[in-house]
PDB file of N, CA and C in Angstrom:
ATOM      1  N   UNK A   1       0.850  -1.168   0.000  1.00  0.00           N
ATOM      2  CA  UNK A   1       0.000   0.000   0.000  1.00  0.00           C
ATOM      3  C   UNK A   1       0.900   1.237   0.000  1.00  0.00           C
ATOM      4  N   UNK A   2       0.806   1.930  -0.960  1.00  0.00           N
ATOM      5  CA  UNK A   2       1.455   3.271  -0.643  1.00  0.00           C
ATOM      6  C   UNK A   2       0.645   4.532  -0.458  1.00  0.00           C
ATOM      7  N   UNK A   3       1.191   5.101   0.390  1.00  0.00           N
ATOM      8  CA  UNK A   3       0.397   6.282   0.704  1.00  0.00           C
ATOM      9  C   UNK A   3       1.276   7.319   0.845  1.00  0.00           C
ATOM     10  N   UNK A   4       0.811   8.012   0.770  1.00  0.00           N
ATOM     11  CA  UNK A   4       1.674   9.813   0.674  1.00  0.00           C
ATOM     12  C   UNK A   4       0.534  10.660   1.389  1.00  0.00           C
ATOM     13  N   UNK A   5       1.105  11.797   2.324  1.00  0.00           N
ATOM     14  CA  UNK A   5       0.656  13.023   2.604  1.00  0.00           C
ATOM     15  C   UNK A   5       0.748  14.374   1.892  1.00  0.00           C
ATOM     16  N   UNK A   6       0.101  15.100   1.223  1.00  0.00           N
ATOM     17  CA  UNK A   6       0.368  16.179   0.635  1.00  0.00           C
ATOM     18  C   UNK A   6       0.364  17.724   2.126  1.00  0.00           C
ATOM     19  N   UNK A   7       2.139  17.506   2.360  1.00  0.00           N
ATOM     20  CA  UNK A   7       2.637  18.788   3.253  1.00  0.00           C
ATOM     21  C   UNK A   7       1.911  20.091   2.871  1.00  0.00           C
ATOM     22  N   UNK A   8       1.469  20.581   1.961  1.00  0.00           N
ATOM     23  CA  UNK A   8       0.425  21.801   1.288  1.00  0.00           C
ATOM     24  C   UNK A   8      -1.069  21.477   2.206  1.00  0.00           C
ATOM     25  N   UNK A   9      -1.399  20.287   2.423  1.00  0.00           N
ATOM     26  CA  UNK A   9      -2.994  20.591   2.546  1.00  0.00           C
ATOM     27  C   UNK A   9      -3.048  21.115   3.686  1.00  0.00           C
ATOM     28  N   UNK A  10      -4.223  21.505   4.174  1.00  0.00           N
ATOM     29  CA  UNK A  10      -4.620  23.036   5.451  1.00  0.00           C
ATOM     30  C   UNK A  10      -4.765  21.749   6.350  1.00  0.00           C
ATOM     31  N   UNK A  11      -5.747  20.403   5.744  1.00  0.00           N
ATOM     32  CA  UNK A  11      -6.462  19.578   6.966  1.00  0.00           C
ATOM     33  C   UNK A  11      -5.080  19.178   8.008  1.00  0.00           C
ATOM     34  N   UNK A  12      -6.067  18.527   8.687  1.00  0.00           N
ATOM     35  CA  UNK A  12      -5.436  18.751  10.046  1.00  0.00           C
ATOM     36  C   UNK A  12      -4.789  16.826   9.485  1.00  0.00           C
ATOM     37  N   UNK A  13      -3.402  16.316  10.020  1.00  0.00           N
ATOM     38  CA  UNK A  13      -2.479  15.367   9.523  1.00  0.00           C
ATOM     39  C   UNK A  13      -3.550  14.136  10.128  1.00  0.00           C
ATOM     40  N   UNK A  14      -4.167  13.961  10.726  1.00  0.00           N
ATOM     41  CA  UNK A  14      -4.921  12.404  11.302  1.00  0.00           C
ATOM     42  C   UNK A  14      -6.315  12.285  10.237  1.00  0.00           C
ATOM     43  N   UNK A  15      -6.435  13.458   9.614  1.00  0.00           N
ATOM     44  CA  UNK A  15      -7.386  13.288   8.365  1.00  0.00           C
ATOM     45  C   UNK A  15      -7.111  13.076   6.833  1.00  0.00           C
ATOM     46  N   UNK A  16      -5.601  13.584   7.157  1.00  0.00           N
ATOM     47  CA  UNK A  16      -4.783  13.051   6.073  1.00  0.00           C
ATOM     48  C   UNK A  16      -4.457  11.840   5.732  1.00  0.00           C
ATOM     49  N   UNK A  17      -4.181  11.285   7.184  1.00  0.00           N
ATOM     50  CA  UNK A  17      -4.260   9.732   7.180  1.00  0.00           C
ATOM     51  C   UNK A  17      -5.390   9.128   6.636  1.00  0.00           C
ATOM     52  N   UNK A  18      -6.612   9.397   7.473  1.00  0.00           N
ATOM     53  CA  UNK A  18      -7.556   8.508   7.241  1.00  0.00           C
ATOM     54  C   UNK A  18      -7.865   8.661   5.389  1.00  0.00           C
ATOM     55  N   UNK A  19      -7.750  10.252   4.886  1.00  0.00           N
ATOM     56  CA  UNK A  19      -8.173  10.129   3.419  1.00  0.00           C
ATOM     57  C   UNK A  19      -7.088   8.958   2.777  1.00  0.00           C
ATOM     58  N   UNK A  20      -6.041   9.529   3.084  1.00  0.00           N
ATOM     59  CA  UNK A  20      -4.891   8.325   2.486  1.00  0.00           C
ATOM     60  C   UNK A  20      -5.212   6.703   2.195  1.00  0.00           C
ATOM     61  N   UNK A  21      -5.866   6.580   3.426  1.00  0.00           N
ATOM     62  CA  UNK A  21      -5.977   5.131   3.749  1.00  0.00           C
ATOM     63  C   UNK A  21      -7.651   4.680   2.477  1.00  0.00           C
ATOM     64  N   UNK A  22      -8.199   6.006   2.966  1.00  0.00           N
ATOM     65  CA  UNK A  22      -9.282   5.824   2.210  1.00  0.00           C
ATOM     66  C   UNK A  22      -9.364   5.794   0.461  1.00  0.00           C
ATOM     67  N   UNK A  23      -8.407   6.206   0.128  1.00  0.00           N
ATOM     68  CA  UNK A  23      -8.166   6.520  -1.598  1.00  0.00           C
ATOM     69  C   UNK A  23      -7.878   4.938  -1.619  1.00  0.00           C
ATOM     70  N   UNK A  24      -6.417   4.434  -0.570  1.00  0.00           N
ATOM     71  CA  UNK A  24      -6.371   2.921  -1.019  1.00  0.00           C
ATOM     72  C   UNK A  24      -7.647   2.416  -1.356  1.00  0.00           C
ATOM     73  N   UNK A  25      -8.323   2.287  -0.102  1.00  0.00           N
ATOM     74  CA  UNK A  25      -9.465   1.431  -0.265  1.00  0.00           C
ATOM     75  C   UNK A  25     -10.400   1.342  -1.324  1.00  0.00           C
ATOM     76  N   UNK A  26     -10.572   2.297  -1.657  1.00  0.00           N
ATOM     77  CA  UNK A  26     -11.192   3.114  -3.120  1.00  0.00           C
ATOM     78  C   UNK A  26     -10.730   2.332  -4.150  1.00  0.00           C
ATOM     79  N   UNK A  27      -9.664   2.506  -4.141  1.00  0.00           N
ATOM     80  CA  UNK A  27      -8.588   2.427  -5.442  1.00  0.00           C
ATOM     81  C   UNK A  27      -8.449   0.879  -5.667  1.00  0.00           C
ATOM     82  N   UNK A  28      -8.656   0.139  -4.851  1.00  0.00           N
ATOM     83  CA  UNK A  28      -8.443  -1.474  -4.545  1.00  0.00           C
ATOM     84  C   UNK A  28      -7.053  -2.028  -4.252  1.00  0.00           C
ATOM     85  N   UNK A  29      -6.061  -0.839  -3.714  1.00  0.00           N
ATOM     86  CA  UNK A  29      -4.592  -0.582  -3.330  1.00  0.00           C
ATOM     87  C   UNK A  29      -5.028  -2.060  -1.920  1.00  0.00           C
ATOM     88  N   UNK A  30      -5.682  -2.219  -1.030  1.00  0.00           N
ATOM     89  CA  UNK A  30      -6.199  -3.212  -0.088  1.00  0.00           C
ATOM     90  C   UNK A  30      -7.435  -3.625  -0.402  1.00  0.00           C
ATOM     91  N   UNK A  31      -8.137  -5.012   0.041  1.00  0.00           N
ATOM     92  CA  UNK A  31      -9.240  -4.763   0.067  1.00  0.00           C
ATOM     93  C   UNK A  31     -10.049  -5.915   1.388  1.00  0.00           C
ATOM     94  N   UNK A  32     -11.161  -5.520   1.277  1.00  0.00           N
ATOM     95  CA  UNK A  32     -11.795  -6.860   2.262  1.00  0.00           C
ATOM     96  C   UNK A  32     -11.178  -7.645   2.476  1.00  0.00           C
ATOM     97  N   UNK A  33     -11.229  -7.293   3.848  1.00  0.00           N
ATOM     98  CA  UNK A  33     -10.367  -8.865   4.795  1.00  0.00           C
ATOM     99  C   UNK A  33      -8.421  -8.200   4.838  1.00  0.00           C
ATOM    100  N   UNK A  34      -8.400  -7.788   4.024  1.00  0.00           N
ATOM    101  CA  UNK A  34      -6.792  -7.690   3.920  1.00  0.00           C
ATOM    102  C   UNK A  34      -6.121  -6.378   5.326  1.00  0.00           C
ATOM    103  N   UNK A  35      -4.894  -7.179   5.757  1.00  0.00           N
ATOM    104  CA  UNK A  35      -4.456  -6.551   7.218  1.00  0.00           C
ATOM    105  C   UNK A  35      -3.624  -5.320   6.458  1.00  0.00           C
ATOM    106  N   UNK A  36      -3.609  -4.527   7.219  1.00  0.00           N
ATOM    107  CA  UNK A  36      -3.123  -3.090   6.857  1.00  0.00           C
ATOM    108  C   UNK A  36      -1.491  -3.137   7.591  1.00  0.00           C
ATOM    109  N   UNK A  37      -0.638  -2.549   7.829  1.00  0.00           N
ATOM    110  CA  UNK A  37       0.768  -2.166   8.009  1.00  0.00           C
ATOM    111  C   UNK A  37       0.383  -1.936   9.821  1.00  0.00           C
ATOM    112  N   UNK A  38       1.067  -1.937  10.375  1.00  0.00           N
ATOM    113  CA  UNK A  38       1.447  -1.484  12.064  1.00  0.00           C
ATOM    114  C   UNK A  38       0.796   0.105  11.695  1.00  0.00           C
ATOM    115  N   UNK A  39       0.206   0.741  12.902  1.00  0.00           N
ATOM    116  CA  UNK A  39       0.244   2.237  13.176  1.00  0.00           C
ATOM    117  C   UNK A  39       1.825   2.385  13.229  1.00  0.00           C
ATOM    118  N   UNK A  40       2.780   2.535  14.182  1.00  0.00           N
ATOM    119  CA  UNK A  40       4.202   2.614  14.324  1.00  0.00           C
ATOM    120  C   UNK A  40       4.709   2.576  12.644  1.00  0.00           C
ATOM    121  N   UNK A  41       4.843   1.060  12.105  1.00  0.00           N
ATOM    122  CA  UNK A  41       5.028   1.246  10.110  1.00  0.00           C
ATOM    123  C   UNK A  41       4.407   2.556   9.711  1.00  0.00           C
ATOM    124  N   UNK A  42       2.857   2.600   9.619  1.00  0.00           N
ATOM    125  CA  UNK A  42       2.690   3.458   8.897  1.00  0.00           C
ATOM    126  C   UNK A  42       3.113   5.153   9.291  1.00  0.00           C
ATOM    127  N   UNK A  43       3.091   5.562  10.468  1.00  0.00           N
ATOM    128  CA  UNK A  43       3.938   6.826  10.732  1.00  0.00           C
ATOM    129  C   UNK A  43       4.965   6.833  10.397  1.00  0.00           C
ATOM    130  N   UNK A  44       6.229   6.138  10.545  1.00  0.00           N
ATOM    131  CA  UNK A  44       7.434   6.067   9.822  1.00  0.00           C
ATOM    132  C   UNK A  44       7.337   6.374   8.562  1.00  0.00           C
ATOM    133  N   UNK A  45       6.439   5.258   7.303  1.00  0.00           N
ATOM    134  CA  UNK A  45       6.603   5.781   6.115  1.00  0.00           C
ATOM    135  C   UNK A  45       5.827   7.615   5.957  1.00  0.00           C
ATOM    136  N   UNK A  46       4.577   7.518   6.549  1.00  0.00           N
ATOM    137  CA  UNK A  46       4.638   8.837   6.771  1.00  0.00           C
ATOM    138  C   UNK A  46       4.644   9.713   6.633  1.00  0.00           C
ATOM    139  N   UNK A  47       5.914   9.829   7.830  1.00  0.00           N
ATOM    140  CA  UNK A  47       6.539  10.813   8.787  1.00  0.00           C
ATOM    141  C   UNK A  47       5.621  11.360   9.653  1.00  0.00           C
ATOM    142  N   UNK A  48       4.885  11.041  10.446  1.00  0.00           N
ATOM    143  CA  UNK A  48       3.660  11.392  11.248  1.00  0.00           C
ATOM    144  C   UNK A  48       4.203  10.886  12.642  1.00  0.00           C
ATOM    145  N   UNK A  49       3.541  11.672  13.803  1.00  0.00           N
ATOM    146  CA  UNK A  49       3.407  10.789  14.988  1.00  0.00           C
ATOM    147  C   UNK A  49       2.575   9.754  15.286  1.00  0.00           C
ATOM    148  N   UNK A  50       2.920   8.746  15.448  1.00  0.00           N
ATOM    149  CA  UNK A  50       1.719   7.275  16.050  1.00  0.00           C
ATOM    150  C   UNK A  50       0.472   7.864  16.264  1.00  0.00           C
ATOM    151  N   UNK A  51       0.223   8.605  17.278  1.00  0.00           N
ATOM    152  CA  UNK A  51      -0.855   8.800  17.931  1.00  0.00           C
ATOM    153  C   UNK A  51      -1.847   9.440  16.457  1.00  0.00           C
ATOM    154  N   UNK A  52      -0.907   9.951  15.753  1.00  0.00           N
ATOM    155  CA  UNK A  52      -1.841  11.113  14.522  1.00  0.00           C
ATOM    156  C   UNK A  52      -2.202  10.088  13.753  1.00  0.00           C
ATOM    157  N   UNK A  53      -1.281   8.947  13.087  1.00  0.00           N
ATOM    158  CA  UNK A  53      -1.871   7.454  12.549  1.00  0.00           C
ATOM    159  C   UNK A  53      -3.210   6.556  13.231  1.00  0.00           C
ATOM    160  N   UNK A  54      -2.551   6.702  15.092  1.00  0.00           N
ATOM    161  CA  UNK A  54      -3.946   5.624  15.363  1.00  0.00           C
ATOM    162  C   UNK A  54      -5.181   6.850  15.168  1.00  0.00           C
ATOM    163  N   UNK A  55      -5.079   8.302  14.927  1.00  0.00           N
ATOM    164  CA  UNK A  55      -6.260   9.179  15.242  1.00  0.00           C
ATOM    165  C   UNK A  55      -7.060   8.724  14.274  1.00  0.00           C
ATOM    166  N   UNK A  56      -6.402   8.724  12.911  1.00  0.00           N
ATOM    167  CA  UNK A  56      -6.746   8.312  11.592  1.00  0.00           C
ATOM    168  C   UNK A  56      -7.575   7.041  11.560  1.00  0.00           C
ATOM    169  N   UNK A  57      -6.864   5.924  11.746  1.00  0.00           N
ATOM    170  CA  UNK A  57      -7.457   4.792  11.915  1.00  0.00           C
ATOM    171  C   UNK A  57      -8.740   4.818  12.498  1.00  0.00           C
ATOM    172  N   UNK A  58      -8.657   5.342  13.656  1.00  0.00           N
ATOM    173  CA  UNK A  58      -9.853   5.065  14.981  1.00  0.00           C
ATOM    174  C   UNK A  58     -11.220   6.254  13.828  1.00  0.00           C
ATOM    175  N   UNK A  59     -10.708   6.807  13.879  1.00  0.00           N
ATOM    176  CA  UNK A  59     -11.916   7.544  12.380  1.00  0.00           C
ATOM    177  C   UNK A  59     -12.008   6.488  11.337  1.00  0.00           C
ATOM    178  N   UNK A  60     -11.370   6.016  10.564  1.00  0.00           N
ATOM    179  CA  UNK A  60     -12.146   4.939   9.473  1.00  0.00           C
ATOM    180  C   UNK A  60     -12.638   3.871  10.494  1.00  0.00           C
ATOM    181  N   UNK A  61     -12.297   3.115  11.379  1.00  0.00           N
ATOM    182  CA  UNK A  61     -12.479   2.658  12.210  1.00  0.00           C
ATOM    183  C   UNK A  61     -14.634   2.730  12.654  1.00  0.00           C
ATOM    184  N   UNK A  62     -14.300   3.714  13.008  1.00  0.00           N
ATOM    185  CA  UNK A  62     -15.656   4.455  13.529  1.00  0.00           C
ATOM    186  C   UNK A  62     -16.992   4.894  12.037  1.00  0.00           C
ATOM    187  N   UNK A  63     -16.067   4.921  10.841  1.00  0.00           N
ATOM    188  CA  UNK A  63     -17.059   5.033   9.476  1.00  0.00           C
ATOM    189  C   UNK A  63     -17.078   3.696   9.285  1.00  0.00           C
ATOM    190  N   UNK A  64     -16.813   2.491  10.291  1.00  0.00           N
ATOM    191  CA  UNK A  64     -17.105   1.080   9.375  1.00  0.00           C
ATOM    192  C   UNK A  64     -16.245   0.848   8.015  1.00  0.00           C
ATOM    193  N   UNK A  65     -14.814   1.458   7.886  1.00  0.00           N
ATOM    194  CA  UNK A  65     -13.993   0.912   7.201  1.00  0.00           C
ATOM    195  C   UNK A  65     -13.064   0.013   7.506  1.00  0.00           C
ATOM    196  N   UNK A  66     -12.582  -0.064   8.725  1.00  0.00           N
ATOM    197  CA  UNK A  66     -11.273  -0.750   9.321  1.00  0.00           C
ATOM    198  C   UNK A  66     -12.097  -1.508  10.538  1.00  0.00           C
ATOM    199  N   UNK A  67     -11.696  -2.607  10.902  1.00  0.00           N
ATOM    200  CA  UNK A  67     -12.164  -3.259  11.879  1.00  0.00           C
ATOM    201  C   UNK A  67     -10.963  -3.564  12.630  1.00  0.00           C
ATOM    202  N   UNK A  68     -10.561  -3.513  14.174  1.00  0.00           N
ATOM    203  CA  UNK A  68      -9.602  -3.614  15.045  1.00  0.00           C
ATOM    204  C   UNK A  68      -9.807  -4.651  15.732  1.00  0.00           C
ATOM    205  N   UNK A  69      -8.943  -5.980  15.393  1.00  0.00           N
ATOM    206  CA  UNK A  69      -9.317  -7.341  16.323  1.00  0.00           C
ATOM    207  C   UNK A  69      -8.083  -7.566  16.928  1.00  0.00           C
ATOM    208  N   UNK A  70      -7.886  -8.106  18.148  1.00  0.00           N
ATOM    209  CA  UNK A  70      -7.128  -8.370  19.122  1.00  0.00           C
ATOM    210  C   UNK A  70      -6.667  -9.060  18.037  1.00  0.00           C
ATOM    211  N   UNK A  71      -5.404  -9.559  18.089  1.00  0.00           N
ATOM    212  CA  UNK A  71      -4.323 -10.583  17.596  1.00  0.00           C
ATOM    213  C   UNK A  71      -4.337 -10.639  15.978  1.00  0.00           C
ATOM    214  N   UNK A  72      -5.381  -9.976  15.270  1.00  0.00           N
ATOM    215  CA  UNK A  72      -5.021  -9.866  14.119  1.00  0.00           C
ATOM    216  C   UNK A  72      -4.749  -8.124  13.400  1.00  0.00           C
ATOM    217  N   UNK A  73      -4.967  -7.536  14.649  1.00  0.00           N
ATOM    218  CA  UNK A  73      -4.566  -5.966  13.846  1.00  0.00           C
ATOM    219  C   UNK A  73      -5.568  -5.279  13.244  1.00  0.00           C
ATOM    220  N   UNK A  74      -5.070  -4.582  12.169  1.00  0.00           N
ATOM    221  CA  UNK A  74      -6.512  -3.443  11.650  1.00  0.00           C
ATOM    222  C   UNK A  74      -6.468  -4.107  10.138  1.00  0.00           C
ATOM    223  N   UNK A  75      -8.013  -4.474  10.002  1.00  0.00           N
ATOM    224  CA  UNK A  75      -8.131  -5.404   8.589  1.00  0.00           C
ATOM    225  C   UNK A  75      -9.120  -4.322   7.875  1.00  0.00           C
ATOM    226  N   UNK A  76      -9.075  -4.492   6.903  1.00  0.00           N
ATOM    227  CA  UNK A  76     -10.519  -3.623   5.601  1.00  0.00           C
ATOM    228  C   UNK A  76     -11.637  -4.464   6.078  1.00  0.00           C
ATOM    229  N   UNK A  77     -12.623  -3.545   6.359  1.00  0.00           N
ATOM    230  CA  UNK A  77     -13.740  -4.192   6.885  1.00  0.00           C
ATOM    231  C   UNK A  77     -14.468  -4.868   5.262  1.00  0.00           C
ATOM    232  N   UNK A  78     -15.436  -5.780   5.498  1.00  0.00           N
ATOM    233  CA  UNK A  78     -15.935  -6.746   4.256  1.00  0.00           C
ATOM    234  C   UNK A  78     -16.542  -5.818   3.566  1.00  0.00           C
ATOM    235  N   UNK A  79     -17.700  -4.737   4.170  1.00  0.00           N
ATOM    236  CA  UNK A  79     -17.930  -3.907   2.893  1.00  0.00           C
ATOM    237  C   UNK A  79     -17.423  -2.375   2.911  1.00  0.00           C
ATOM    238  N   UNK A  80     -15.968  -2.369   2.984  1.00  0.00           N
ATOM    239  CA  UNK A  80     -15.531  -1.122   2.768  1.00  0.00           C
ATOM    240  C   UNK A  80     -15.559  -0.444   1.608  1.00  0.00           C
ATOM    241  N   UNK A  81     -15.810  -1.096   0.556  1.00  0.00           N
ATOM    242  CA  UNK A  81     -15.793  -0.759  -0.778  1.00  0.00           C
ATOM    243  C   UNK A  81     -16.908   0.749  -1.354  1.00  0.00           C
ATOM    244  N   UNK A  82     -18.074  -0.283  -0.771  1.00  0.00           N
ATOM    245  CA  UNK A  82     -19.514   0.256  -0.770  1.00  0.00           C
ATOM    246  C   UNK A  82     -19.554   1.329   0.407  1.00  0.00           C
ATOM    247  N   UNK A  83     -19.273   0.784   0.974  1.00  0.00           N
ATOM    248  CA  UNK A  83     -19.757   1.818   2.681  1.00  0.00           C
ATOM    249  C   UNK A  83     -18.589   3.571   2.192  1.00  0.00           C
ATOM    250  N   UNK A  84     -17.452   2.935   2.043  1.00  0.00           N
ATOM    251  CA  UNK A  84     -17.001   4.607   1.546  1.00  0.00           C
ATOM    252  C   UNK A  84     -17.406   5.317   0.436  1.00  0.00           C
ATOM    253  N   UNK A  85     -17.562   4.550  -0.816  1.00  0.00           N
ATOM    254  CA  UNK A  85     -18.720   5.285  -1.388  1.00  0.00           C
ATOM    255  C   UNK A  85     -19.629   6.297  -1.016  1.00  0.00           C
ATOM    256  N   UNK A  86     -20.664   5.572  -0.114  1.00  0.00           N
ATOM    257  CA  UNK A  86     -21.750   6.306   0.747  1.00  0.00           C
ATOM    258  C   UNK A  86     -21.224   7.336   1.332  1.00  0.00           C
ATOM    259  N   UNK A  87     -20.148   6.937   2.313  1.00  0.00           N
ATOM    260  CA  UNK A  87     -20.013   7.985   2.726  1.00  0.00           C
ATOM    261  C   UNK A  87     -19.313   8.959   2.527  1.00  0.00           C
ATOM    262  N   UNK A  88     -18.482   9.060   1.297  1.00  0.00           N
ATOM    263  CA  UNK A  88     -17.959  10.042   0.312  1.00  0.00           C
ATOM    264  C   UNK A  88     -19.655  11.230   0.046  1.00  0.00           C
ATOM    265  N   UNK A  89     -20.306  10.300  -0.195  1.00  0.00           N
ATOM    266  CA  UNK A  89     -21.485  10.966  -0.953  1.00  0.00           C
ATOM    267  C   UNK A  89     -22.050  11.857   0.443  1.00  0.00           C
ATOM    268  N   UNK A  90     -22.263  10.700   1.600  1.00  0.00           N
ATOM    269  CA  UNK A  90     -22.897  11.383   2.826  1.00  0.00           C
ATOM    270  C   UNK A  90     -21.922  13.046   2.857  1.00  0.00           C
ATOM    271  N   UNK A  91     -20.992  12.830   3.568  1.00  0.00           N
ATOM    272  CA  UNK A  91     -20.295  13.973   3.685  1.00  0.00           C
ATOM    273  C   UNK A  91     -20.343  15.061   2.503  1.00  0.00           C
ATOM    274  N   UNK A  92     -20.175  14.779   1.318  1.00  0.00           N
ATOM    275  CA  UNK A  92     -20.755  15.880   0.256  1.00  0.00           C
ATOM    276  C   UNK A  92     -21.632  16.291   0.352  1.00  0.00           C
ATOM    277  N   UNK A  93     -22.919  15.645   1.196  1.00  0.00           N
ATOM    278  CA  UNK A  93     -24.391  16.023   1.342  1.00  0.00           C
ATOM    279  C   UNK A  93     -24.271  17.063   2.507  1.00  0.00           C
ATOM    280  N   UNK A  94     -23.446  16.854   3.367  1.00  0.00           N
ATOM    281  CA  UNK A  94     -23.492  17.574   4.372  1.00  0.00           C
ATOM    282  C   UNK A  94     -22.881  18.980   4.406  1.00  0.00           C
ATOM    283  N   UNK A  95     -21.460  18.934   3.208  1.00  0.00           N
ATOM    284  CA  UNK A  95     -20.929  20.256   2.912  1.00  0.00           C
ATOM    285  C   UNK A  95     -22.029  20.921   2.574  1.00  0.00           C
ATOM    286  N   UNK A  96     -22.833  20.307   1.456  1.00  0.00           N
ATOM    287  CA  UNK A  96     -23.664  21.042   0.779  1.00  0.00           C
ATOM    288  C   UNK A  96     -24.734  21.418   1.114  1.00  0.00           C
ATOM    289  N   UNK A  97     -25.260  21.386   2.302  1.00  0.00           N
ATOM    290  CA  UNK A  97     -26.269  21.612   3.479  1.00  0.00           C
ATOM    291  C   UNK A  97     -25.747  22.648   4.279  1.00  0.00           C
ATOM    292  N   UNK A  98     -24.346  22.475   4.245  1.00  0.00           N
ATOM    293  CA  UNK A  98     -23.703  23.777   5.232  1.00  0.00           C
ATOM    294  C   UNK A  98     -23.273  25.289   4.269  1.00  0.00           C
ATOM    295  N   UNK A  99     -23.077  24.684   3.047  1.00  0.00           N
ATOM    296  CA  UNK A  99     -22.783  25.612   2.416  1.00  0.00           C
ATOM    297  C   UNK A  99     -24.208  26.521   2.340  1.00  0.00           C
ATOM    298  N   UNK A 100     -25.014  25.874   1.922  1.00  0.00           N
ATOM    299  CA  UNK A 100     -26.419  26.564   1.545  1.00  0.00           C
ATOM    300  C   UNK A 100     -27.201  27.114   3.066  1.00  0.00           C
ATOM    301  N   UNK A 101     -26.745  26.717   4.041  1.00  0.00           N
ATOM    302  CA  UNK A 101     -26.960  27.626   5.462  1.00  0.00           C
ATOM    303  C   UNK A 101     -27.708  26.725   6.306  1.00  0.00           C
ATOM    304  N   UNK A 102     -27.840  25.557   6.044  1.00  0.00           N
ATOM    305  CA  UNK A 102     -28.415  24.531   6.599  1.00  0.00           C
ATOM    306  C   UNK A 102     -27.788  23.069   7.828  1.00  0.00           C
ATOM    307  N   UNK A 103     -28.152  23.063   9.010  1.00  0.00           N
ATOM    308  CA  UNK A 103     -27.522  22.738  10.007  1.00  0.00           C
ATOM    309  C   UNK A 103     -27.555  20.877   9.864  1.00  0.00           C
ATOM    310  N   UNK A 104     -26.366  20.324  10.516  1.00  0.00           N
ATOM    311  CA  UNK A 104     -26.770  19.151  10.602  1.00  0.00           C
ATOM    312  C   UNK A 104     -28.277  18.339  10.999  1.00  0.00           C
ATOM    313  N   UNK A 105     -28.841  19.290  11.855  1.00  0.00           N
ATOM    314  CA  UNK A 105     -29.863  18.236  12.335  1.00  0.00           C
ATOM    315  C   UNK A 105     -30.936  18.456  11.310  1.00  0.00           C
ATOM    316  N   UNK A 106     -30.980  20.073  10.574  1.00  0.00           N
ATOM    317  CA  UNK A 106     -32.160  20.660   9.889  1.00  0.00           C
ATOM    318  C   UNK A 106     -32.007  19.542   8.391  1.00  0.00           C
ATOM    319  N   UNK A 107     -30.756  18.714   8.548  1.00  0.00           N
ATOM    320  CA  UNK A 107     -30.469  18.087   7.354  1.00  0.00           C
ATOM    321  C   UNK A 107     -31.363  16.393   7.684  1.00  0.00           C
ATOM    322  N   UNK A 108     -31.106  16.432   8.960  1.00  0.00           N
ATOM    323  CA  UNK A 108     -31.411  14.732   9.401  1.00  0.00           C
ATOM    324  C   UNK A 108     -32.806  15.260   9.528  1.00  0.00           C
ATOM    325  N   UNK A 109     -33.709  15.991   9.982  1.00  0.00           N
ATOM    326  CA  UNK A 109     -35.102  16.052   9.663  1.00  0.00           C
ATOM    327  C   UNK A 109     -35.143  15.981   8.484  1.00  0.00           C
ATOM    328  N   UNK A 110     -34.617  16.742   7.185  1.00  0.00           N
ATOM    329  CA  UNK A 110     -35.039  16.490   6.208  1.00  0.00           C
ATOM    330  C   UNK A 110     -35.176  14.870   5.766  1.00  0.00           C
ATOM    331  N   UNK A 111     -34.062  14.493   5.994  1.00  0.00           N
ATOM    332  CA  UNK A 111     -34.224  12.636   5.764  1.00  0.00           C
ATOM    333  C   UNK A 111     -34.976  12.021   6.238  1.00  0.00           C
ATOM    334  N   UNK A 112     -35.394  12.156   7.725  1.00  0.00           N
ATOM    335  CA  UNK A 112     -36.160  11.845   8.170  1.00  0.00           C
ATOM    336  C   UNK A 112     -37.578  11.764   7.269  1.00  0.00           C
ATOM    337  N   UNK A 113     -38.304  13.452   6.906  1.00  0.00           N
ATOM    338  CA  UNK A 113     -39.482  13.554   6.325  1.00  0.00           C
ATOM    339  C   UNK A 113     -39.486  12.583   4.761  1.00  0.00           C
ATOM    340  N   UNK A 114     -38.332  12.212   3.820  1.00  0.00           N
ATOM    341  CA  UNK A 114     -38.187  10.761   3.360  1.00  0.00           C
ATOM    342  C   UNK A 114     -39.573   9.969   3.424  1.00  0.00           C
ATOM    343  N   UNK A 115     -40.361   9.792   2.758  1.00  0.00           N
ATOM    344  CA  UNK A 115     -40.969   8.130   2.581  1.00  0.00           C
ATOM    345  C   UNK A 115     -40.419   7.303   2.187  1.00  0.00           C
TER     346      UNK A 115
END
């Protein structure tokens, strides 16, 4: 898996990670089921602190991309493929709710009202 940080971007480096990790997944660079590198490995290649790698992780982690099992490490969850998709799209939905002056929750009522 290779990953790179672009030193130019504003975001904050543990979101850098997680996009990083996330383009792999995208890209089919890993996929379902397949174990990812050490946090410690992946800061080294890097150049990050651990803690800014596990921040990363514990965020895909938490979107249902990475699953964390005792004795086997951090694997691509089975439907990471699909699920980042979505939530590529989710989060675009949400810029675009904020851009237009509209609050997270005024967004989840709207889904809500949905049939």
């Amino acid at each position: 898996m290779l990953l790179r940080l672009d030193k130019r971007d504003i975001r904050p480096l543990h979101e850098q990670v997680a996009s990083a990790i996330r383009r792999a997944i995208a890209e089919g660079e890993c996929g379902p089921g397949d174990r990812l590198p050490s946090a410690r490995d992946l800061s080294q290649v890097l150049d990050v602190n651990v803690n800014t790698v596990l921040r990363g992780l514990r965020s895909l982690r938490d979107d249902g991309l990475l699953e964390f099992r005792r004795g086997r490490g951090v694997t691509v969850a089975e439907d990471a493929g699909q699920r980042s998709d979505l939530l590529q799209r989710v989060h675009a939905l949400v810029a675009d709710a904020a851009r237009l002056g509209y609050s997270r929750n005024e967004l989840i009522e709207m889904i809500r009202e949905i049939p």
